[in-house]
Each structure stands twice: as structure tokens, then as C-alpha cells.
Protein backbone atom coordinates (compact mmCIF):
# COMPACT_ATOMS: atom_id res chain seq x y z
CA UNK A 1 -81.82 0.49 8.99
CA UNK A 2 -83.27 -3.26 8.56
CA UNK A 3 -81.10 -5.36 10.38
CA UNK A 4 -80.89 -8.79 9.29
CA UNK A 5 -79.90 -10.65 12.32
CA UNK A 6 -82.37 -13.77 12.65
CA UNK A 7 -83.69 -14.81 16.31
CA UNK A 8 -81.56 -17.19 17.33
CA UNK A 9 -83.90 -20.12 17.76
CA UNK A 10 -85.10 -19.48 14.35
CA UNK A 11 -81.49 -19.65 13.17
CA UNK A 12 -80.73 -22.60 15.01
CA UNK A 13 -83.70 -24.83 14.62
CA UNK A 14 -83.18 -23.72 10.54
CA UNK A 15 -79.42 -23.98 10.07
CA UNK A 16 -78.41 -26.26 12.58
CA UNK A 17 -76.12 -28.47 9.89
CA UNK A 18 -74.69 -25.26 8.47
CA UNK A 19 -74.41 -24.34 12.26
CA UNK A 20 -72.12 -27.45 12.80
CA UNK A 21 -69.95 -26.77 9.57
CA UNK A 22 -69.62 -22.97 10.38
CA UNK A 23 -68.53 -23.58 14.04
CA UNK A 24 -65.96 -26.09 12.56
CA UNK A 25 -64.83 -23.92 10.05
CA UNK A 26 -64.34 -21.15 12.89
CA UNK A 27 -61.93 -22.99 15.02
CA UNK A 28 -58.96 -22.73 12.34
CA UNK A 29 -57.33 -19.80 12.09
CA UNK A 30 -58.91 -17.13 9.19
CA UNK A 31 -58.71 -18.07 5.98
CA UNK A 32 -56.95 -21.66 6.39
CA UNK A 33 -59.81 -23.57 5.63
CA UNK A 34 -59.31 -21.86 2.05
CA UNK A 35 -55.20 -21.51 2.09
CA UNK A 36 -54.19 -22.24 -1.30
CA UNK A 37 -49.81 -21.67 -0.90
CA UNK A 38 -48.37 -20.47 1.66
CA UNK A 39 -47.83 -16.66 1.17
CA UNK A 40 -51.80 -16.53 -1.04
CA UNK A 41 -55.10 -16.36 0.99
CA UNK A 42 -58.28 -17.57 -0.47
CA UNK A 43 -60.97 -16.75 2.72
CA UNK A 44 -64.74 -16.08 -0.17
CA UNK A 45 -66.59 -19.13 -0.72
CA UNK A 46 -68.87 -18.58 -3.48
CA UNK A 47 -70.67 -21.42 -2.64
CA UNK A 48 -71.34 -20.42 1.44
CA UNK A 49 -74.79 -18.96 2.21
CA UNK A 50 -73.68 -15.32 3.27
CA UNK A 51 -76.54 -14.28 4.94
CA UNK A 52 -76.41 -17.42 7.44
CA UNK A 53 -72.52 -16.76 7.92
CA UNK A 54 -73.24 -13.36 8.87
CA UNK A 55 -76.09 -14.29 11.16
CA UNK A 56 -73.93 -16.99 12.48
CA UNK A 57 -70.94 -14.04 13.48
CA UNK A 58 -73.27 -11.17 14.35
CA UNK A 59 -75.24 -13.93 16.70
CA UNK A 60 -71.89 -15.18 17.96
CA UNK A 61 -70.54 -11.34 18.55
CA UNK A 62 -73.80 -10.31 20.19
CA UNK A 63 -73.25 -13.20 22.47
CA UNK A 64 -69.24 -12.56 23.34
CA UNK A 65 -69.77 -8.77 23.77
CA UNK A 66 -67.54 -8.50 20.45
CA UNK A 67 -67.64 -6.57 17.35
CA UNK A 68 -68.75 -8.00 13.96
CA UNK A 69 -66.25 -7.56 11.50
CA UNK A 70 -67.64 -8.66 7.62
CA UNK A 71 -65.04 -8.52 4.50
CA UNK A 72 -67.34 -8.25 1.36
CA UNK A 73 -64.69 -9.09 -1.08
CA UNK A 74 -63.52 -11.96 -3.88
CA UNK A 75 -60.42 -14.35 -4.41
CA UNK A 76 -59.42 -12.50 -7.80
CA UNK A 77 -59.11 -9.40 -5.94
CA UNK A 78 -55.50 -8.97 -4.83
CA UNK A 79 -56.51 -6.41 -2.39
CA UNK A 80 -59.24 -8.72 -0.82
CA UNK A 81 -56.22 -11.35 -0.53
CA UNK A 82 -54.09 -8.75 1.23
CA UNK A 83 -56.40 -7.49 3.89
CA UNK A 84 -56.95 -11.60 4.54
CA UNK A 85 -53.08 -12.40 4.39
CA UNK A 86 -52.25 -9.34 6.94
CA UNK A 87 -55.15 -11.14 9.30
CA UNK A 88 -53.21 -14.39 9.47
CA UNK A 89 -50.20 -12.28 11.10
CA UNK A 90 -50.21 -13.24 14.42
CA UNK A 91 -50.59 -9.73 15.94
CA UNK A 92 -53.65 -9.59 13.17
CA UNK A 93 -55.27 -12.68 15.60
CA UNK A 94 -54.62 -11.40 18.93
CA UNK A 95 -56.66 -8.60 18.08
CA UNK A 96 -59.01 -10.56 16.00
CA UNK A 97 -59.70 -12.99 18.17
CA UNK A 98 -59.91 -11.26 21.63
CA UNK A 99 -62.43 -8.37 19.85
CA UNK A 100 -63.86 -9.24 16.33
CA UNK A 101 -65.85 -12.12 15.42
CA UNK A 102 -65.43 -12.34 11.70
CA UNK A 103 -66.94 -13.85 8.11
CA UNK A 104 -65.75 -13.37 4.56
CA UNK A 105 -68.54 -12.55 1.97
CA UNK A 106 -67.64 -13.48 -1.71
CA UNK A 107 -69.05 -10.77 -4.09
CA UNK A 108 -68.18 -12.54 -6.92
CA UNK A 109 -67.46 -10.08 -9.76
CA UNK A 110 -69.00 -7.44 -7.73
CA UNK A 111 -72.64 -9.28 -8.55
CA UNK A 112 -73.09 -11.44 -5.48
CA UNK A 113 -74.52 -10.42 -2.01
CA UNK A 114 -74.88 -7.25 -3.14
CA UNK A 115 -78.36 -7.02 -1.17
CA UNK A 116 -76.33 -8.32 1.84
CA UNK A 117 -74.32 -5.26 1.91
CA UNK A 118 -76.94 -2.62 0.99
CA UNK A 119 -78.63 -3.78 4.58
CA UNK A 120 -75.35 -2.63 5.71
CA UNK A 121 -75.64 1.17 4.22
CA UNK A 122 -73.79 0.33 1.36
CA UNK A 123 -75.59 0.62 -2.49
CA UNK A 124 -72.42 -0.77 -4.92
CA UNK A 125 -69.67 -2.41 -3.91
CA UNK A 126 -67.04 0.16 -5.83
CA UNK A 127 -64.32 -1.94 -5.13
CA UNK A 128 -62.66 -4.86 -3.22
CA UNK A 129 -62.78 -5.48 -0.19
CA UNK A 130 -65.34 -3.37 1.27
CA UNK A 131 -65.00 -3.74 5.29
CA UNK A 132 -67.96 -3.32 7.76
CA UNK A 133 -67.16 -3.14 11.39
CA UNK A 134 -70.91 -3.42 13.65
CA UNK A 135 -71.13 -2.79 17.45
CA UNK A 136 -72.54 -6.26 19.07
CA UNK A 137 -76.26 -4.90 17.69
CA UNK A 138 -75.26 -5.07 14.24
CA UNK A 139 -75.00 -1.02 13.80
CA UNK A 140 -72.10 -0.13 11.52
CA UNK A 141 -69.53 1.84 13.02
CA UNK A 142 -67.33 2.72 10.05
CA UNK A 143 -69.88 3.04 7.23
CA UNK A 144 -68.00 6.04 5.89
CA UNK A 145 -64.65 4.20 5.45
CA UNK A 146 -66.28 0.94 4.50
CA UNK A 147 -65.61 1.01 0.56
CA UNK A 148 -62.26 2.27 0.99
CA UNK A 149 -60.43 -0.62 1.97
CA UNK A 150 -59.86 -1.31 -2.16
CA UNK A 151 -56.24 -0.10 -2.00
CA UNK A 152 -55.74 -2.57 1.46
CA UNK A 153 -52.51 -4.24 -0.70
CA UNK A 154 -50.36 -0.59 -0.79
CA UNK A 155 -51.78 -0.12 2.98
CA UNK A 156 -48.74 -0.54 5.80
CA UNK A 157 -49.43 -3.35 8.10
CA UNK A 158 -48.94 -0.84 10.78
CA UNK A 159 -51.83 1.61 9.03
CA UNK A 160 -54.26 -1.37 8.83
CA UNK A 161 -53.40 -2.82 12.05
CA UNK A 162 -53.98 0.71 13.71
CA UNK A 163 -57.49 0.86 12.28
CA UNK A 164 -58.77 -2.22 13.50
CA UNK A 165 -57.36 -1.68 16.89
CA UNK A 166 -58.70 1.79 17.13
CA UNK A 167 -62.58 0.46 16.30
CA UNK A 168 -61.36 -2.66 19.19
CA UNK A 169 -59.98 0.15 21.86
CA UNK A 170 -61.89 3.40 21.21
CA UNK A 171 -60.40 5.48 24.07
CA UNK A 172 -56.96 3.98 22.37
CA UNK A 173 -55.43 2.47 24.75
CA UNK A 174 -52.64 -0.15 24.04
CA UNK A 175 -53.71 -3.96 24.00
């Protein structure tokens, strides 16, 4: 598999504004930066460079001995919006923050950063959101359940919860 995690002096000496804005961006909680009302999540910037934002969080979980956790999904998707409101739960960022390091990919109408997720091991994304979790090498760990994630709205909070944690705590103990 081609990986496409960039050196990270070449990373740095290209990207060092977009550096500066990601590492910003990082520090507030998932998905505020985009927070449109209170109970509606809106974490896929069509505009963001995805491949330097997933870099930027493989780079980061490489360096924190953390997983990489990349949503390849879009705002119109209500399941995409789901999986991004249950992360704001604060149970959601105890986990997320003491084992993921994480970054949003818009896919637009299923059009955009499509090549980004083929380097991943997935051809199409099928549906919304389609969720790769990657060791701190950038290996996906849960290629097979990757696309399935486009029914995450009629998913428990418990059941989605219990996934994440079981890629953060393998042998599954309790947090």
C-alpha cells in the first residue's frame, strides 16, 4: 500500500502557514471551528487541503504514539453530522483525545478526495461517512468496516462509542 505520509521536514518547510492554522484549528474541541447551532455539526471544509490535514494528523499521531482516525464524509450528509455530533459528547473526547488524533475529509458529493481514500484501500466512497482508523504507521486497521459507518445516525451512542474504544484498548480493557 502507498502511504502518503510526507517526511516531516518536507511537510514543515512546505506547509508551515497551513501548519500554524491547522495546529490552531486543533486546539478547539472537534468540529467547533465549523459549529453552525447548537445541536448541528459542520466538521468538512471543502476548501481545506486534505492531503496536508491528513499528513498533519498521521505526523502528529506517529509522534504521540496515537492512532489516526480520518472521517471521509460531507456536511449534507446527516449521517456524517451524527458520527461528528456523538464526538463532541464528552465521553466521545476523553477517548478521542487521550488515543485518536483526528481530521475530517469533505468528499463533497462523493467527488472530492476520492484519490485520498483509495491510498487508504478504499475504491468508492459508497456512502457517508466512511471511517479509517491507522496504527501510528498509517496502516488501516478497520479497512473492512470502513464504508459502513453510512447508517452512523440509527447507530446507539453506546454501539459507536464501543467501537472506537475497542480499536483504542484492543485487549478491552475499561478506560
Amino acid at each position: 500500500m502507498k502511504y502518503i505520509v510526507l517526511s516531516l521536514s518536507l511537510l514543515l518547510s512546505a506547509c508551515t502557514t497551513s501548519a500554524i492554522a491547522t495546529d490552531h484549528a486543533a486546539e478547539k474541541p472537534h468540529g467547533e471551528a465549523h459549529k453552525v447551532s447548537h445541536d448541528e455539526y459542520r466538521p468538512y471544509d471543502a476548501t481545506a487541503d486534505a492531503e496536508i490535514d491528513i499528513n498533519h494528523t498521521l505526523i502528529a499521531a506517529k509522534e504521540e504514539g496515537k492512532l489516526g482516525l480520518l472521517v471521509f464524509g460531507a456536511n449534507w450528509c446527516h449521517d456524517s453530522r451524527a458520527l461528528a455530533a456523538y464526538f463532541e459528547e464528552p465521553r466521545f473526547q476523553t477517548l478521542l483525545r487521550s488515543h485518536y488524533k483526528v481530521a475530517h475529509i469533505d468528499v463533497g458529493q462523493k467527488d472530492r478526495n476520492i484519490d485520498l481514500a483509495r491510498e487508504f484501500g478504499v475504491d468508492n466512497i459508497v456512502g457517508t461517512p466512511t471511517v479509517f482508523i491507522t496504527n501510528s504507521d498509517g496502516q488501516v486497521l478497520n479497512l473492512e468496516t470502513a464504508p459502513t459507518w453510512r447508517n452512523a445516525a440509527s447507530r446507539s451512542e453506546d454501539d459507536v462509542y464501543d467501537y472506537f474504544r475497542s480499536y483504542a484498548h484492543p485487549s478491552g480493557q475499561a478506560e
